[in-house]
C-alpha atoms as a PDB file:
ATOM      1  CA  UNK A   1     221.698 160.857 241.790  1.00  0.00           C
ATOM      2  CA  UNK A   2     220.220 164.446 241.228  1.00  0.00           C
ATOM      3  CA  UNK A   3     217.597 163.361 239.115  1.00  0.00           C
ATOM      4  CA  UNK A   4     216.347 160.584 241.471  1.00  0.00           C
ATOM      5  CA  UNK A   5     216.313 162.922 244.394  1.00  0.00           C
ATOM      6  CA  UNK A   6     214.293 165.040 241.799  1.00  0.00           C
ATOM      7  CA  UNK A   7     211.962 162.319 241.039  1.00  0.00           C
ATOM      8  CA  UNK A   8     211.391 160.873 244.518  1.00  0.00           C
ATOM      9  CA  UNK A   9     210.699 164.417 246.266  1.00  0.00           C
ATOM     10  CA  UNK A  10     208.058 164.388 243.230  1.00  0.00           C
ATOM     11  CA  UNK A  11     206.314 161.619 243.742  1.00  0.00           C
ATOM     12  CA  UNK A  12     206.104 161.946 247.624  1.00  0.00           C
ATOM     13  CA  UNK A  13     204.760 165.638 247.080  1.00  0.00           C
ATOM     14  CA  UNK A  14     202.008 164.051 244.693  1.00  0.00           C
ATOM     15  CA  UNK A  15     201.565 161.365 246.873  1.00  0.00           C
ATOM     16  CA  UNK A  16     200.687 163.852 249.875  1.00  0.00           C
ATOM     17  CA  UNK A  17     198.812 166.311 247.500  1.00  0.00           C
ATOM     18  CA  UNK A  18     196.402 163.591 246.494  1.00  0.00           C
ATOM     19  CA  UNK A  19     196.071 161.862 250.571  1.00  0.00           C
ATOM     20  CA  UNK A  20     195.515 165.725 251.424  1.00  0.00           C
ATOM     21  CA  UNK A  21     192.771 166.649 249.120  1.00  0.00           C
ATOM     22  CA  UNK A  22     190.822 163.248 249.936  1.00  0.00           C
ATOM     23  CA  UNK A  23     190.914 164.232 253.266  1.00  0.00           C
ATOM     24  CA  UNK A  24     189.696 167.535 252.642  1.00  0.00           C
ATOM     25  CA  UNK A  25     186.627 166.205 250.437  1.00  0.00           C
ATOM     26  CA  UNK A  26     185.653 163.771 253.220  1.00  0.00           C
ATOM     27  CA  UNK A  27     185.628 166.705 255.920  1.00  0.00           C
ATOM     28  CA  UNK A  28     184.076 169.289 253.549  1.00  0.00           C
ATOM     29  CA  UNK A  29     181.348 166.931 252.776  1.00  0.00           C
ATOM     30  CA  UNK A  30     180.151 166.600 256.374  1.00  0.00           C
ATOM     31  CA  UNK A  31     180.689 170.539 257.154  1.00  0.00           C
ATOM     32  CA  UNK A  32     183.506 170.352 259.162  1.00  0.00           C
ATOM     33  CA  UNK A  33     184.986 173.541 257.548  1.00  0.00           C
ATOM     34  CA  UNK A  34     187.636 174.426 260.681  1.00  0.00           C
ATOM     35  CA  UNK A  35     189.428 170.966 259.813  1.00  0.00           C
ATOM     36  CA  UNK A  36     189.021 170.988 256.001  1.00  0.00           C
ATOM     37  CA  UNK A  37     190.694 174.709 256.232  1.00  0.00           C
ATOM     38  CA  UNK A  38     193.561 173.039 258.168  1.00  0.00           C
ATOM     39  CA  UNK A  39     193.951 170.201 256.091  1.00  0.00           C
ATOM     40  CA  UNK A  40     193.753 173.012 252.791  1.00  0.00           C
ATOM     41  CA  UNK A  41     196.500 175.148 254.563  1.00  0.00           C
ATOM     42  CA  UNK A  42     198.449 172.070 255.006  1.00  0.00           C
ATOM     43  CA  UNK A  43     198.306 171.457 251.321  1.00  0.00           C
ATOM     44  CA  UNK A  44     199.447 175.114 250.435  1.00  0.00           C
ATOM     45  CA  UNK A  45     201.991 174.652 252.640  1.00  0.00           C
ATOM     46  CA  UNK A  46     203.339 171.634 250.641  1.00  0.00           C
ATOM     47  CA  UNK A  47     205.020 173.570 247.961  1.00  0.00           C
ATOM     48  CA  UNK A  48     205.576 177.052 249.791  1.00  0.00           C
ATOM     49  CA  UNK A  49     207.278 175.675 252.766  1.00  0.00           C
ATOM     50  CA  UNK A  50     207.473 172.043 252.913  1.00  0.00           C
ATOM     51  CA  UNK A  51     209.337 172.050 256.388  1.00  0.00           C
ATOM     52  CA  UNK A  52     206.520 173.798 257.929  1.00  0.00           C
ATOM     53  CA  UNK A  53     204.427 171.610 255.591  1.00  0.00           C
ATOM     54  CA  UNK A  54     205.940 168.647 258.117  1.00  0.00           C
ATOM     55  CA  UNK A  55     204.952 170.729 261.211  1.00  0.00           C
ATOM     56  CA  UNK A  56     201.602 171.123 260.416  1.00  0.00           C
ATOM     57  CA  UNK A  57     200.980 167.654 259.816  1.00  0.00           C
ATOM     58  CA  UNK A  58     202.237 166.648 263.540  1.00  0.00           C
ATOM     59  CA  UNK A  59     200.807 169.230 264.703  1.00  0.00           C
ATOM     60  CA  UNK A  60     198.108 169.055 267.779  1.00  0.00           C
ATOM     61  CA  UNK A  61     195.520 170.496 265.445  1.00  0.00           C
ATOM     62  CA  UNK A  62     195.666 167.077 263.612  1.00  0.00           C
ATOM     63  CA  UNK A  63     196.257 165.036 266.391  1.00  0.00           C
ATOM     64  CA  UNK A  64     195.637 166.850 269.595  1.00  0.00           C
ATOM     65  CA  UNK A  65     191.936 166.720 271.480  1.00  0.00           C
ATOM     66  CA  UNK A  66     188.277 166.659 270.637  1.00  0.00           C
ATOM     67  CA  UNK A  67     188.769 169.528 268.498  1.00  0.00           C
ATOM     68  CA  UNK A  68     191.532 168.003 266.298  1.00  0.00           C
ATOM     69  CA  UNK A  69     190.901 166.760 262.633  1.00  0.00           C
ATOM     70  CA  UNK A  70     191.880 162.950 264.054  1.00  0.00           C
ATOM     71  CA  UNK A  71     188.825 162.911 266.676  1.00  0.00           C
ATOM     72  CA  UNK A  72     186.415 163.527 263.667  1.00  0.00           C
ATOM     73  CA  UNK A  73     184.521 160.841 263.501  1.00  0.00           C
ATOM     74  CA  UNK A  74     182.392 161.194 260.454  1.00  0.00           C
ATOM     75  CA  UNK A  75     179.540 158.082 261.529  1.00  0.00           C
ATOM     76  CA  UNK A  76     178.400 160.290 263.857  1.00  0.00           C
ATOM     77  CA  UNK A  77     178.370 163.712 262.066  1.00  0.00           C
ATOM     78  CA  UNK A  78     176.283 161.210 259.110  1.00  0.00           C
ATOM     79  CA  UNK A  79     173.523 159.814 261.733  1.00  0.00           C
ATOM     80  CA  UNK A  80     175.367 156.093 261.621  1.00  0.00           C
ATOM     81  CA  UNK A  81     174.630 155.804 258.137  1.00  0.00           C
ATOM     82  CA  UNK A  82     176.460 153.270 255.911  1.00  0.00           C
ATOM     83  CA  UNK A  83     177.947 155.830 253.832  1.00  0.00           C
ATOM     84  CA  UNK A  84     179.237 157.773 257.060  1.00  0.00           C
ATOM     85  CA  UNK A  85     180.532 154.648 258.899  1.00  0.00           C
ATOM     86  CA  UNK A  86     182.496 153.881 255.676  1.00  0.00           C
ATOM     87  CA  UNK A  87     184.111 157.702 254.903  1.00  0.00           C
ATOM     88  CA  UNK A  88     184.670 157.236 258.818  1.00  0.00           C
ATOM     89  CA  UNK A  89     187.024 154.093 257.664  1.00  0.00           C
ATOM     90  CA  UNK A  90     188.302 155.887 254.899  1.00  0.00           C
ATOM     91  CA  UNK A  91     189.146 159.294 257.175  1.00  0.00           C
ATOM     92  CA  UNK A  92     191.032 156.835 259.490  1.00  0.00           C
ATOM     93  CA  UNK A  93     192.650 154.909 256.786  1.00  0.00           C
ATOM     94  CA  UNK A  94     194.371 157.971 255.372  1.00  0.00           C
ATOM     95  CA  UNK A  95     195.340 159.370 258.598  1.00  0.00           C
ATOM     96  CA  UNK A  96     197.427 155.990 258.987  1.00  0.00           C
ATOM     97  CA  UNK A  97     198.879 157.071 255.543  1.00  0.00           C
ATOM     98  CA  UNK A  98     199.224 160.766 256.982  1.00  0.00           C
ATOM     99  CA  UNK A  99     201.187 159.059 260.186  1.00  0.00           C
ATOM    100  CA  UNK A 100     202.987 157.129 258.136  1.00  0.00           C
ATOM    101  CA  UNK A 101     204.889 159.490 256.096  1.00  0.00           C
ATOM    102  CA  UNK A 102     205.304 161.600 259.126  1.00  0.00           C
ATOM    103  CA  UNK A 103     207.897 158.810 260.309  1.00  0.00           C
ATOM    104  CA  UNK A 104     208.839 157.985 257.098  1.00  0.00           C
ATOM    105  CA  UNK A 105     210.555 162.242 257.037  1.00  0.00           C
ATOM    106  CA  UNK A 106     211.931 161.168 260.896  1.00  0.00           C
ATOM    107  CA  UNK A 107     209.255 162.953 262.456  1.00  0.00           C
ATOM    108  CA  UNK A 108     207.963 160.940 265.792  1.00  0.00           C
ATOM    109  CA  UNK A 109     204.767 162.288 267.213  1.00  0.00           C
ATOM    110  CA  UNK A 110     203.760 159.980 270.713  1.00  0.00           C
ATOM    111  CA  UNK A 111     200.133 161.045 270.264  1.00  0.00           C
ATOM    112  CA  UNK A 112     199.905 160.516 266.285  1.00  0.00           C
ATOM    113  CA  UNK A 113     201.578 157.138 266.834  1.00  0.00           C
ATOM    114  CA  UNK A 114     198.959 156.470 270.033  1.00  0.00           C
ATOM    115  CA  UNK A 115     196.056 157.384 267.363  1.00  0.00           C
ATOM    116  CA  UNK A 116     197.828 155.642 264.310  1.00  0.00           C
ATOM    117  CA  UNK A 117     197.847 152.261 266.170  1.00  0.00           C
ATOM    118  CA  UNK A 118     194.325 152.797 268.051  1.00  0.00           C
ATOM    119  CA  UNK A 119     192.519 152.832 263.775  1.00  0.00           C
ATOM    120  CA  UNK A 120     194.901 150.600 262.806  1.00  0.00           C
ATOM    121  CA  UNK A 121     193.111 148.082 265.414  1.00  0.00           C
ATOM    122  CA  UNK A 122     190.108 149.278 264.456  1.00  0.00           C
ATOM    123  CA  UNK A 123     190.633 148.727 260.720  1.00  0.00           C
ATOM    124  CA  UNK A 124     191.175 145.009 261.542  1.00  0.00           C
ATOM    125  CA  UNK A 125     187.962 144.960 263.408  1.00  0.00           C
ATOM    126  CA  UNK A 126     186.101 146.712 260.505  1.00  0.00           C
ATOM    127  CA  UNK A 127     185.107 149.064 263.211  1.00  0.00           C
END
């Protein structure tokens, strides 16, 4: 039973490493440096202090107001450009994934859940 604790607690940390460093590409690549430094923290966090790893991740600086990595909205930053409308779909798309293993570790954040359904919606739409 050990091992498979072992061996799931690896994969998830993987799993977030990987979702965390996409993220951090996307935001680097259109100069948002204040949200790819929160997103790299976030990562560091991961295998220092994964319980504070958790807290970041639900924290208002991903989720909160127009200054928050969730409002980035990477079409605009690009000038509507096809490549920036699609990283914008991407960014949104792995913020669902970011949501989503914040529930799957019990943690319920109102306004991530708001924001999770809201691109959700919009991923349907192709928006």
């Amino acid at each position: 039973m050990e091992f498979y604790n072992f061996i799931s607690i690896h994969k998830i940390v993987n799993s977030m490493h990987e979702l965390l460093s996409q993220i951090e590409s996307l935001l680097r690549h259109y100069d948002c440096v204040y949200e790819a430094n929160c997103v790299e923290i976030a990562r560091q966090e991961l295998d220092r202090n994964p319980g504070h790893f958790w807290s970041l991740l639900s924290s208002d600086e991903w989720w909160g107001e127009s200054w928050s990595i969730c409002q980035v909205d990477l079409a605009i930053l690009s000038g509507f450009t096809a490549e920036g409308r699609e990283d914008s779909r991407s960014l949104r798309g792995l913020l669902i994934e970011i949501h989503d293993a914040l529930l799957a570790q019990g943690i319920d954040n109102p306004r991530a859940s708001l924001i999770a359904a809201e691109f959700r919606k919009w991923t349907a739409s192709r928006i």
